[in-house]
C-alpha atoms as a PDB file:
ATOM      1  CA  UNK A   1      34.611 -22.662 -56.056  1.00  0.00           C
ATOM      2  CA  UNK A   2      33.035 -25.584 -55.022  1.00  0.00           C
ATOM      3  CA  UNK A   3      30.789 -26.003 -52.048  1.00  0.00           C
ATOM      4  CA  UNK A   4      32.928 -28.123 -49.989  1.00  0.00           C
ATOM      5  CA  UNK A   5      35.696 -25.684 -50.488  1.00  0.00           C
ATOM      6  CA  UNK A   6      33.510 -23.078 -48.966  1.00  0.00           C
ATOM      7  CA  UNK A   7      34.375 -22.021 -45.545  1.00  0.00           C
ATOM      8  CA  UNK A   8      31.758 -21.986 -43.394  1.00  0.00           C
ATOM      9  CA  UNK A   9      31.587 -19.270 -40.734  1.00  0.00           C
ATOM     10  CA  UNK A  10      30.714 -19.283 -36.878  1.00  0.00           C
ATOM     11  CA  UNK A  11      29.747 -16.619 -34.635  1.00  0.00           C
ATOM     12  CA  UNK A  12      32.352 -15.800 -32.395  1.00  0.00           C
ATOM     13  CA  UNK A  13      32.601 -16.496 -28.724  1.00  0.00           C
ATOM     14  CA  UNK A  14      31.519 -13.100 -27.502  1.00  0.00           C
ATOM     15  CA  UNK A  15      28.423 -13.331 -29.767  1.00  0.00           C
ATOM     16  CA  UNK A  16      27.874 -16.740 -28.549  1.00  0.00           C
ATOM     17  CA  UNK A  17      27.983 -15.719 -24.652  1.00  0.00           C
ATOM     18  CA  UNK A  18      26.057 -12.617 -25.372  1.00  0.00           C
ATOM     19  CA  UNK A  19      23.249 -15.011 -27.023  1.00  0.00           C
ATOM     20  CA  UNK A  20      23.473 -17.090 -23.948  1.00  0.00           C
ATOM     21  CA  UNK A  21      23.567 -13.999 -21.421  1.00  0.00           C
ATOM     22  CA  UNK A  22      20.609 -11.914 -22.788  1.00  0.00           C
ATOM     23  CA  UNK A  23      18.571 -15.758 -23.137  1.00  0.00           C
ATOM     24  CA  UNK A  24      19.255 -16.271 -19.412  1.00  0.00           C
ATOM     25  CA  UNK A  25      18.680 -13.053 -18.655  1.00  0.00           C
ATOM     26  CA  UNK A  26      15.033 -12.952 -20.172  1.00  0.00           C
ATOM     27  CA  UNK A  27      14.164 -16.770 -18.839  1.00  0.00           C
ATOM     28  CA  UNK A  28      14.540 -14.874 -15.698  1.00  0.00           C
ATOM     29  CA  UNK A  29      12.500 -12.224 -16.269  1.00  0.00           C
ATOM     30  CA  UNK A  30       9.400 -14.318 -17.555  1.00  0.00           C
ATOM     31  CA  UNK A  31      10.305 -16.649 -14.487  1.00  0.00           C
ATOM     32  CA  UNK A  32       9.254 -13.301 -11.939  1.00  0.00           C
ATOM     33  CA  UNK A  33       6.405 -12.232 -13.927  1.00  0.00           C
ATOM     34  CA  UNK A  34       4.822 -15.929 -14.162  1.00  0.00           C
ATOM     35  CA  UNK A  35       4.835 -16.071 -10.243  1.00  0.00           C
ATOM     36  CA  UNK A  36       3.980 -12.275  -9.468  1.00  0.00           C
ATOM     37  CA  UNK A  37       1.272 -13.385 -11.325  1.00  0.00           C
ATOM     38  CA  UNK A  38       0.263 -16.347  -9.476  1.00  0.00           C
ATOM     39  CA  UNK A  39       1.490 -14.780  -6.436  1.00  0.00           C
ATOM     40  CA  UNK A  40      -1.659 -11.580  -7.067  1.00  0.00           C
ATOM     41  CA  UNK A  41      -1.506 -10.572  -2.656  1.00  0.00           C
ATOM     42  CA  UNK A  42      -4.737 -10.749  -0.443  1.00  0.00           C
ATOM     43  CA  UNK A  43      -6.643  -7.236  -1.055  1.00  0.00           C
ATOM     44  CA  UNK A  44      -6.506  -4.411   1.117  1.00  0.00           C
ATOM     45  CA  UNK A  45      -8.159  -4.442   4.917  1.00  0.00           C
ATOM     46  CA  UNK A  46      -7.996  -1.549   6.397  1.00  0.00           C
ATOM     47  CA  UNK A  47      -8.163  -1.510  10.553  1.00  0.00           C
ATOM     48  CA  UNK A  48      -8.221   1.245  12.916  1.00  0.00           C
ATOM     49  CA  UNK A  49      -6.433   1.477  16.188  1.00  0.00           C
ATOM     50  CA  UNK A  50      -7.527   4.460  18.726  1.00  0.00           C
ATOM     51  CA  UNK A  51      -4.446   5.226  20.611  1.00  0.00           C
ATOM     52  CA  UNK A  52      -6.159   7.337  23.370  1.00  0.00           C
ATOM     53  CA  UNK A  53      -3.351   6.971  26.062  1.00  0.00           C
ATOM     54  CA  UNK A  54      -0.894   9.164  23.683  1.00  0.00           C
ATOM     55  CA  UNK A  55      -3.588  11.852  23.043  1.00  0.00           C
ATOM     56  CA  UNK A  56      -3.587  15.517  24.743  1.00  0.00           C
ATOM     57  CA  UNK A  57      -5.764  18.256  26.046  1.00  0.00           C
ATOM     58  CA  UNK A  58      -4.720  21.997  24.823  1.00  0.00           C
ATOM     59  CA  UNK A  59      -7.168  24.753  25.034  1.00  0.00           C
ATOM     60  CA  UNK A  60     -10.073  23.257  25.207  1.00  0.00           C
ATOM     61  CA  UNK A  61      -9.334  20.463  22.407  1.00  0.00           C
ATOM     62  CA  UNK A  62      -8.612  16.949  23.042  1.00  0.00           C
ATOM     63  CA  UNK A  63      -6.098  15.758  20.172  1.00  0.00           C
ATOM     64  CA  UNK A  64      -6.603  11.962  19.778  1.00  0.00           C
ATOM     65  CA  UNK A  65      -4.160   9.989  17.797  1.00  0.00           C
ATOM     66  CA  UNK A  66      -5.690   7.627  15.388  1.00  0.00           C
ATOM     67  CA  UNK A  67      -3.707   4.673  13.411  1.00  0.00           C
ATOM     68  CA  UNK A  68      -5.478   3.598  10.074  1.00  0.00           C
ATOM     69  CA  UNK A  69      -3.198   0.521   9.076  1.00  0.00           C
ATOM     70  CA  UNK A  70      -3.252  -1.641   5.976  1.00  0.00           C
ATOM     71  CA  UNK A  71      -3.452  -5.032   7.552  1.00  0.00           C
ATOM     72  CA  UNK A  72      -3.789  -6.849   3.712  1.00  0.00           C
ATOM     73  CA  UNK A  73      -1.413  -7.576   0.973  1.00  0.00           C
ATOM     74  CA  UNK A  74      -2.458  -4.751  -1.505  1.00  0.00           C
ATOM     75  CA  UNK A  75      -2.597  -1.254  -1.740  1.00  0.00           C
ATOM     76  CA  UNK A  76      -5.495   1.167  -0.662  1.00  0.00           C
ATOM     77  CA  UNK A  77      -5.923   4.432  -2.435  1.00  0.00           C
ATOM     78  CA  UNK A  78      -8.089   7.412  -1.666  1.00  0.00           C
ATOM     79  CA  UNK A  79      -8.945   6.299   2.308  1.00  0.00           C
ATOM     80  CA  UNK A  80     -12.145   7.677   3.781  1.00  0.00           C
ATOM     81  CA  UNK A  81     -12.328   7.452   7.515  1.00  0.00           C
ATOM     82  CA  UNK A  82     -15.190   9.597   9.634  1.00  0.00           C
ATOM     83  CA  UNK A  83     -14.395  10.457  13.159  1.00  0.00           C
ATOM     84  CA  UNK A  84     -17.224  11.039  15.333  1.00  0.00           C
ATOM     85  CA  UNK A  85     -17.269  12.857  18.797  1.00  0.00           C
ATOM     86  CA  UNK A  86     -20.216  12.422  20.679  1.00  0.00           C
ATOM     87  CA  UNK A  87     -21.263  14.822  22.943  1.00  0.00           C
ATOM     88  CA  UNK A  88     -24.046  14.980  25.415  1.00  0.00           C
ATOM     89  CA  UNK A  89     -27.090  17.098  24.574  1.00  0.00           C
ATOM     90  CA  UNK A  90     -26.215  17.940  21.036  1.00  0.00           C
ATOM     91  CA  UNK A  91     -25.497  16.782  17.656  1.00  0.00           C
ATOM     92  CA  UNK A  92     -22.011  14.494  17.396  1.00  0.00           C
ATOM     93  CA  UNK A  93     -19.298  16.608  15.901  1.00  0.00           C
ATOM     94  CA  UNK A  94     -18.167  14.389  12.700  1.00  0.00           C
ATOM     95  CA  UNK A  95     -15.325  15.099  10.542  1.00  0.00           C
ATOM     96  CA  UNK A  96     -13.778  12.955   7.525  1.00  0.00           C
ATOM     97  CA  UNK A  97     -10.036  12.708   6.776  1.00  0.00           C
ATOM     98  CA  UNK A  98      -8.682  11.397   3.849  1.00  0.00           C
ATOM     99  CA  UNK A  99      -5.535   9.501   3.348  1.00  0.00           C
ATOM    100  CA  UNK A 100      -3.820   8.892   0.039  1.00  0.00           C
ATOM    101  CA  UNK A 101      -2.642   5.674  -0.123  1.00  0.00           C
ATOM    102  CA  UNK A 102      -1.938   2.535   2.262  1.00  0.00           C
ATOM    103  CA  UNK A 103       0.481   0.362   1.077  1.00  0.00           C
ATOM    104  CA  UNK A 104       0.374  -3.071   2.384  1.00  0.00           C
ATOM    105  CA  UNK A 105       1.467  -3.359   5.617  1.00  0.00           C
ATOM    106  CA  UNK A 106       1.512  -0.008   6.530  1.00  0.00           C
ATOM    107  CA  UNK A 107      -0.003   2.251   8.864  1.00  0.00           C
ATOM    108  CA  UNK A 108      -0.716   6.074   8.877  1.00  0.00           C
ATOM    109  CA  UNK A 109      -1.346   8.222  12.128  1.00  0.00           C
ATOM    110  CA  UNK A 110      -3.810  11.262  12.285  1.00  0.00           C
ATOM    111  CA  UNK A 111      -5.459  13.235  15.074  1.00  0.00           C
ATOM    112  CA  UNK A 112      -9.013  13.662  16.053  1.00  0.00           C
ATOM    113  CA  UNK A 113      -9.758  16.999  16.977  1.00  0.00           C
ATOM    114  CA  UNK A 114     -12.705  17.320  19.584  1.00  0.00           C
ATOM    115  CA  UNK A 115     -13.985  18.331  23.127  1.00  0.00           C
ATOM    116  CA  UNK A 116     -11.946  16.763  26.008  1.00  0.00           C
ATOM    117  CA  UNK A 117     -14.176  13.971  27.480  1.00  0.00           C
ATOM    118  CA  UNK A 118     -16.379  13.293  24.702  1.00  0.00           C
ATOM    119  CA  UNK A 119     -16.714   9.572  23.103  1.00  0.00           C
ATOM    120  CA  UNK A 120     -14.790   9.442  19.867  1.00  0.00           C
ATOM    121  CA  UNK A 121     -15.953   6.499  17.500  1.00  0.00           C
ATOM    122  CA  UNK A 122     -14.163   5.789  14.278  1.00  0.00           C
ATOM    123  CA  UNK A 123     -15.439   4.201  11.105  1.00  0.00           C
ATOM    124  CA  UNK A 124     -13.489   3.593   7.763  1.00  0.00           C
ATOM    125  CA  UNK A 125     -15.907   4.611   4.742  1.00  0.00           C
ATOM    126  CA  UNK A 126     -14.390   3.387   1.890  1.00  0.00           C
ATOM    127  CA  UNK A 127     -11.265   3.043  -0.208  1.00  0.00           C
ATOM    128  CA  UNK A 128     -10.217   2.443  -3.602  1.00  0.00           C
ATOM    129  CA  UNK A 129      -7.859  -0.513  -5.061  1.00  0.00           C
ATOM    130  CA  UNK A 130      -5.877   1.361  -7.662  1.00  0.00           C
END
């Protein structure tokens, strides 16, 4: 048999549209990655917000909401925050709560647990970028 007498063969159409399907498909996918990349976010800031109008008195405690919020682009993990109550003719009463994790954007509400009356000051302590 002579080589111009040989038949050459094609792929078929479905393995033609499959090549062209699974190319797109990955042209895509380094397309998101390349600007994720580029993209990166602004790093976590974490804010408080003391939202003393919604607290409470019961028994002698005054519960005071407090709203730690993520106010950058990345995530926070392991959240420190101190609350301090101060009260007259003794020692503050300080306690630390930890939160988890912040996403960006978001906030997370806990209470402050303390005499009724006293000055409550908040400070963030430090976090972790995971």
């Amino acid at each position: 048999m002579s080589p111009a007498a040989a038949k050459t063969e094609r792929p078929s159409h479905l393995s033609r549209n499959v090549a062209i399907a699974s190319a797109a498909v990955i042209a895509v996918l380094v397309g998101y990655l390349t600007i994720e990349a580029f993209r990166g976010g602004s790093p976590a800031l974490l804010t408080y917000e003391i939202a003393a109008s919604e607290g409470w008195t019961q028994d002698s405690f005054a519960y005071v909401p407090v709203d730690v919020v993520n106010a950058g682009g990345n995530t926070a993990a392991d959240i420190e925050v101190e609350t301090a109550f101060e009260v007259p003719d003794g020692d503050p009463i300080v306690k630390r709560t930890r939160i988890d994790f912040l996403a960006g954007g978001e906030r997370r509400r806990f209470y402050a647990i303390g005499p009724p009356g006293a000055q409550l000051t908040v400070r963030v302590i430090g976090f972790q970028e995971p």
